[in-house]
Protein backbone atom coordinates (compact mmCIF):
# COMPACT_ATOMS: atom_id res chain seq x y z
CA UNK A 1 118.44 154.78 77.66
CA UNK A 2 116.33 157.06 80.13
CA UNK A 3 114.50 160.20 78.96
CA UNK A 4 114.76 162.64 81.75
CA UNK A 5 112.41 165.84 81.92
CA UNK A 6 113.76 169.17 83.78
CA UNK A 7 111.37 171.29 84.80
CA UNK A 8 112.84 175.03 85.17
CA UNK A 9 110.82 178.33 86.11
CA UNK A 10 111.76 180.61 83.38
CA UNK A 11 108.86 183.20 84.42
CA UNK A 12 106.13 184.31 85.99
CA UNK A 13 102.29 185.84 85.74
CA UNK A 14 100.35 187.93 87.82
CA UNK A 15 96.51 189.17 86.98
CA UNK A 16 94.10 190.29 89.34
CA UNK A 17 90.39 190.28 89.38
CA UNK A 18 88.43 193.34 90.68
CA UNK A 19 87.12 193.45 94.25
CA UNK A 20 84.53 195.05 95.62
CA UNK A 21 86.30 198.35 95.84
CA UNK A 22 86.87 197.91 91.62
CA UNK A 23 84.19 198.23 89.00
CA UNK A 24 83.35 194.99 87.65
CA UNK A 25 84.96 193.43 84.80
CA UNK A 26 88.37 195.50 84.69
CA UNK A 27 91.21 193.37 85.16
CA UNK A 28 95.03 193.72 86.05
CA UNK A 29 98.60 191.98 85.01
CA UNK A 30 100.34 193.29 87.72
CA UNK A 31 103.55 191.07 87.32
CA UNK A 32 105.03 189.59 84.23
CA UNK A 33 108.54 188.58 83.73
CA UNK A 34 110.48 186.40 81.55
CA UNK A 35 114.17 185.39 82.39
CA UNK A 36 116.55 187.49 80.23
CA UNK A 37 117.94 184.55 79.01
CA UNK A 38 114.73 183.16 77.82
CA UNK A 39 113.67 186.26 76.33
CA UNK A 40 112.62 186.48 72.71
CA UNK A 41 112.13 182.81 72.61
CA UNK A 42 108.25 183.03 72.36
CA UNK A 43 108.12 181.91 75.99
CA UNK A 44 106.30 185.55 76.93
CA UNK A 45 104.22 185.96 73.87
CA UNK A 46 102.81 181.98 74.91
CA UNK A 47 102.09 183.08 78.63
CA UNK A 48 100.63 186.42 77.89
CA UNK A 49 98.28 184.72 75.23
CA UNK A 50 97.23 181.82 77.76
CA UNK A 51 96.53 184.41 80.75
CA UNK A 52 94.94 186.81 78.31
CA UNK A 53 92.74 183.73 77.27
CA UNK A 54 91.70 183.20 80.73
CA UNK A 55 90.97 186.76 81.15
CA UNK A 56 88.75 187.32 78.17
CA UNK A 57 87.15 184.05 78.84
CA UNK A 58 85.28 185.34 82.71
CA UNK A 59 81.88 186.26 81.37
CA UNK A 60 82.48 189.88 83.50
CA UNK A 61 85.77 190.94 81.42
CA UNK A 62 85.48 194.68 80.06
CA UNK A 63 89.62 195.12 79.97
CA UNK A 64 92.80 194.26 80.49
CA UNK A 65 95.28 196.66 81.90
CA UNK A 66 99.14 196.40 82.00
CA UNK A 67 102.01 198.96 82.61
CA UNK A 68 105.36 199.17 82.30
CA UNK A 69 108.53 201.64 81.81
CA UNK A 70 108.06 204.01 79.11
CA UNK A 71 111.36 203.95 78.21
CA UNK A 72 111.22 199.95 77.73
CA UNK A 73 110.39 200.36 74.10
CA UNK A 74 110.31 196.38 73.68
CA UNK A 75 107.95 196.48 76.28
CA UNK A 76 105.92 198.87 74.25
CA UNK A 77 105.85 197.34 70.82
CA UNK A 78 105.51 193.73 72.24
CA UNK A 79 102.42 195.06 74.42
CA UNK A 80 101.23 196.70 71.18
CA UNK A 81 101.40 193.52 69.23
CA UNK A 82 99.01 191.52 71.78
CA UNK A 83 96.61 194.27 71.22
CA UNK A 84 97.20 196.37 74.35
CA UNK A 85 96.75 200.41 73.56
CA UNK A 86 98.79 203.01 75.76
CA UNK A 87 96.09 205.36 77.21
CA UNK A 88 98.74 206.98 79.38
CA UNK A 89 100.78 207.68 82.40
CA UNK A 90 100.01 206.00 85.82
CA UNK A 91 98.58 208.51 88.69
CA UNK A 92 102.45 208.91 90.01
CA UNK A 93 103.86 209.62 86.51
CA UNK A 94 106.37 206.58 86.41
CA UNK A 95 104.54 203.59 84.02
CA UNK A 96 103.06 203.61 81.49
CA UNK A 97 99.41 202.27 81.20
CA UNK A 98 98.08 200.17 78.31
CA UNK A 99 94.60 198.68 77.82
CA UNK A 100 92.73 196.05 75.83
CA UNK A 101 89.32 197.35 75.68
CA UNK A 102 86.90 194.08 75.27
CA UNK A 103 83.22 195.79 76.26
């Protein structure tokens, strides 16, 4: 009997670090998806927590920013449960902003 491991990309994880045109310390998830068919498996509340770990573990962090739809209201409550806080509409009007504050 063999034991046979599958590896399958279920996901992905985007964050940015400022550059020199950012203030220091103010960081970005600019992608995040999870495979609708993997959804609400705990797959995306593991990944957010590691990258948000790596994040809050740079000795520069102040925040983490995110956005989405604001009519994706699981987007909103699952954001809101990993501690991000909506502090508005982007510059264009279309996504919603959310923040974790860590300065």
């Amino acid at each position: 009997m063999s034991l046979h491991s599958i590896e399958e990309v279920i996901g992905f994880l985007m964050f940015v670090s400022p550059d020199a045109d950012d203030a220091p310390g103010y960081y970005q998830i600019w992608r995040f998806m999870i495979d609708h068919r993997r959804q609400g498996q705990g797959h995306g509340r593991a990944a957010l927590a590691l990258a948000l770990a790596e994040i809050r573990a740079r000795p520069d962090a102040r925040s983490i920013e995110i956005c989405y739809k604001p009519s994706n209201a699981n987007a909103k409550q699952f954001y809101a449960s990993m501690g991000f806080v909506e502090k508005g509409l982007d510059a264009d009007g279309h996504d919603m902003l959310a923040v974790i504050n860590l300065a």
